[in-house]
Protein backbone atom coordinates (compact mmCIF):
# COMPACT_ATOMS: atom_id res chain seq x y z
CA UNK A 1 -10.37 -24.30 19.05
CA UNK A 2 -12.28 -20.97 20.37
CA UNK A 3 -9.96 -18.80 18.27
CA UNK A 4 -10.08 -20.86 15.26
CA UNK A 5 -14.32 -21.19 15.18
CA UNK A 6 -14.36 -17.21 15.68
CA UNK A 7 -12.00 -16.31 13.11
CA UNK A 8 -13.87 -18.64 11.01
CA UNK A 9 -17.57 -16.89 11.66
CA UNK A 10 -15.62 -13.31 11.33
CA UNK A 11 -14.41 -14.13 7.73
CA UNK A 12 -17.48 -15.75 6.51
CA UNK A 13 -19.20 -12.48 7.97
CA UNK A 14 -17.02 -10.30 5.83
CA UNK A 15 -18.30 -11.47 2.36
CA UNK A 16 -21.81 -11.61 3.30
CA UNK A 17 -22.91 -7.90 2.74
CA UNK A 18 -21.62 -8.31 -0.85
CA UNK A 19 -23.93 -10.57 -1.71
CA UNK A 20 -26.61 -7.78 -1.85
CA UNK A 21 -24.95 -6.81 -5.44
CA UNK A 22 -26.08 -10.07 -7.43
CA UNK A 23 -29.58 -9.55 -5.25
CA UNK A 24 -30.23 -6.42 -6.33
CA UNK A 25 -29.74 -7.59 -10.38
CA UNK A 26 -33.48 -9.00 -10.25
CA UNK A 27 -36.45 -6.69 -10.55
CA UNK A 28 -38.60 -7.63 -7.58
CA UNK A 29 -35.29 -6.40 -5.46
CA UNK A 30 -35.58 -3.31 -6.78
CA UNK A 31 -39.20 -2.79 -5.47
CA UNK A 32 -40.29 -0.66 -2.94
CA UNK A 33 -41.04 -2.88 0.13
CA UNK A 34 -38.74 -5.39 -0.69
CA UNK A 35 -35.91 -3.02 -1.21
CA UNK A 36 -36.07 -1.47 1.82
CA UNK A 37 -36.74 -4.93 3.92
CA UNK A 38 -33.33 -5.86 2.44
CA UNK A 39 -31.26 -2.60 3.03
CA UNK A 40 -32.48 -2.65 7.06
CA UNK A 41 -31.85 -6.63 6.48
CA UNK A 42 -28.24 -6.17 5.43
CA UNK A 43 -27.66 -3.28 7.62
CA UNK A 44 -28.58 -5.18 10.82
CA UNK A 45 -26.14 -8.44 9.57
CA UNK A 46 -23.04 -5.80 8.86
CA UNK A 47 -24.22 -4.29 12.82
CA UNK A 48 -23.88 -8.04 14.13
CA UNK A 49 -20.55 -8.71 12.93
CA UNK A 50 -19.10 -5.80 13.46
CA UNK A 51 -20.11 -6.07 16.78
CA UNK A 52 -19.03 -10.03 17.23
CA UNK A 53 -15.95 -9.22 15.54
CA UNK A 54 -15.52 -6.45 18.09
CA UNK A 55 -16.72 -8.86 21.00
CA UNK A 56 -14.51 -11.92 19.60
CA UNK A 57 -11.21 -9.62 19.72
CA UNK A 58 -11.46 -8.25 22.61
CA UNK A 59 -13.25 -9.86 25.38
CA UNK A 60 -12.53 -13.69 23.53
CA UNK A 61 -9.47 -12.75 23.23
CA UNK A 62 -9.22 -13.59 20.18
CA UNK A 63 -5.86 -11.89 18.99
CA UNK A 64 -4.57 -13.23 15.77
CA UNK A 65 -3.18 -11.03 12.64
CA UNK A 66 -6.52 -12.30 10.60
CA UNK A 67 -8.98 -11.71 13.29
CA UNK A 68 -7.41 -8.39 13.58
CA UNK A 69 -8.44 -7.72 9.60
CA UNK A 70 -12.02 -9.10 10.09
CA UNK A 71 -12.56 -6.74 13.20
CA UNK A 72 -11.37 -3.28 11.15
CA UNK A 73 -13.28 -4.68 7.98
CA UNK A 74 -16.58 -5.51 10.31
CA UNK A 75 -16.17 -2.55 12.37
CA UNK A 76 -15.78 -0.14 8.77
CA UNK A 77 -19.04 -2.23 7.76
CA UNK A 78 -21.23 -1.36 11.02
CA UNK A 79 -19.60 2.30 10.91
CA UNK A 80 -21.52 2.42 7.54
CA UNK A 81 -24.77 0.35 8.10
CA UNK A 82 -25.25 2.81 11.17
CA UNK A 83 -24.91 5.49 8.75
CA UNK A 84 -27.46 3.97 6.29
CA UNK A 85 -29.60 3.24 9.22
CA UNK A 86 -28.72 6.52 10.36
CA UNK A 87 -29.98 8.23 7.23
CA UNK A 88 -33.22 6.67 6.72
CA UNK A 89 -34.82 7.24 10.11
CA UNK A 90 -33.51 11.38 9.74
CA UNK A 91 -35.59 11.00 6.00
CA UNK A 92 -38.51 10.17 8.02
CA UNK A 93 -38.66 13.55 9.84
């Protein structure tokens, strides 16, 4: 039942950062403050389930052929919201 629930969370967490595409369609998105509040928003979800996808496979033991997909998929996302992340806080200096 374990494996099933956190296969389940891993895949809903893999469609989640796209959802910043229709957000970004309305004007007050696009604004300063709120822009930013939803890049570091978005960058900190794609972290977390990276890292729970990470956490679920290995130390759940949570092995199956999908699973395996959501971690590389989560783990590419987190790669790349550290990156964003990354990038913003070396614009600051």
């Amino acid at each position: 039942m374990k494996n099933k629930i956190c296969t389940a969370i891993a895949t809903m967490m893999l469609f989640v950062p796209w959802t910043i595409l229709p957000m970004r369609t309305f004007d007050w998105a696009l604004e300063s403050p709120v822009a930013e509040i939803m890049v570091y928003s978005y960058a900190a979800f794609m972290i977390f389930s990276g890292v729970f996808s990470i956490l679920a496979y290995t130390k759940g033991k949570v092995k199956n052929k999908w699973m395996q997909v959501c971690t590389v998929i989560n783990g590419i996302y987190a790669v790349g919201a550290v990156a964003i992340v990354g990038l913003a806080i070396a614009s600051l200096f």
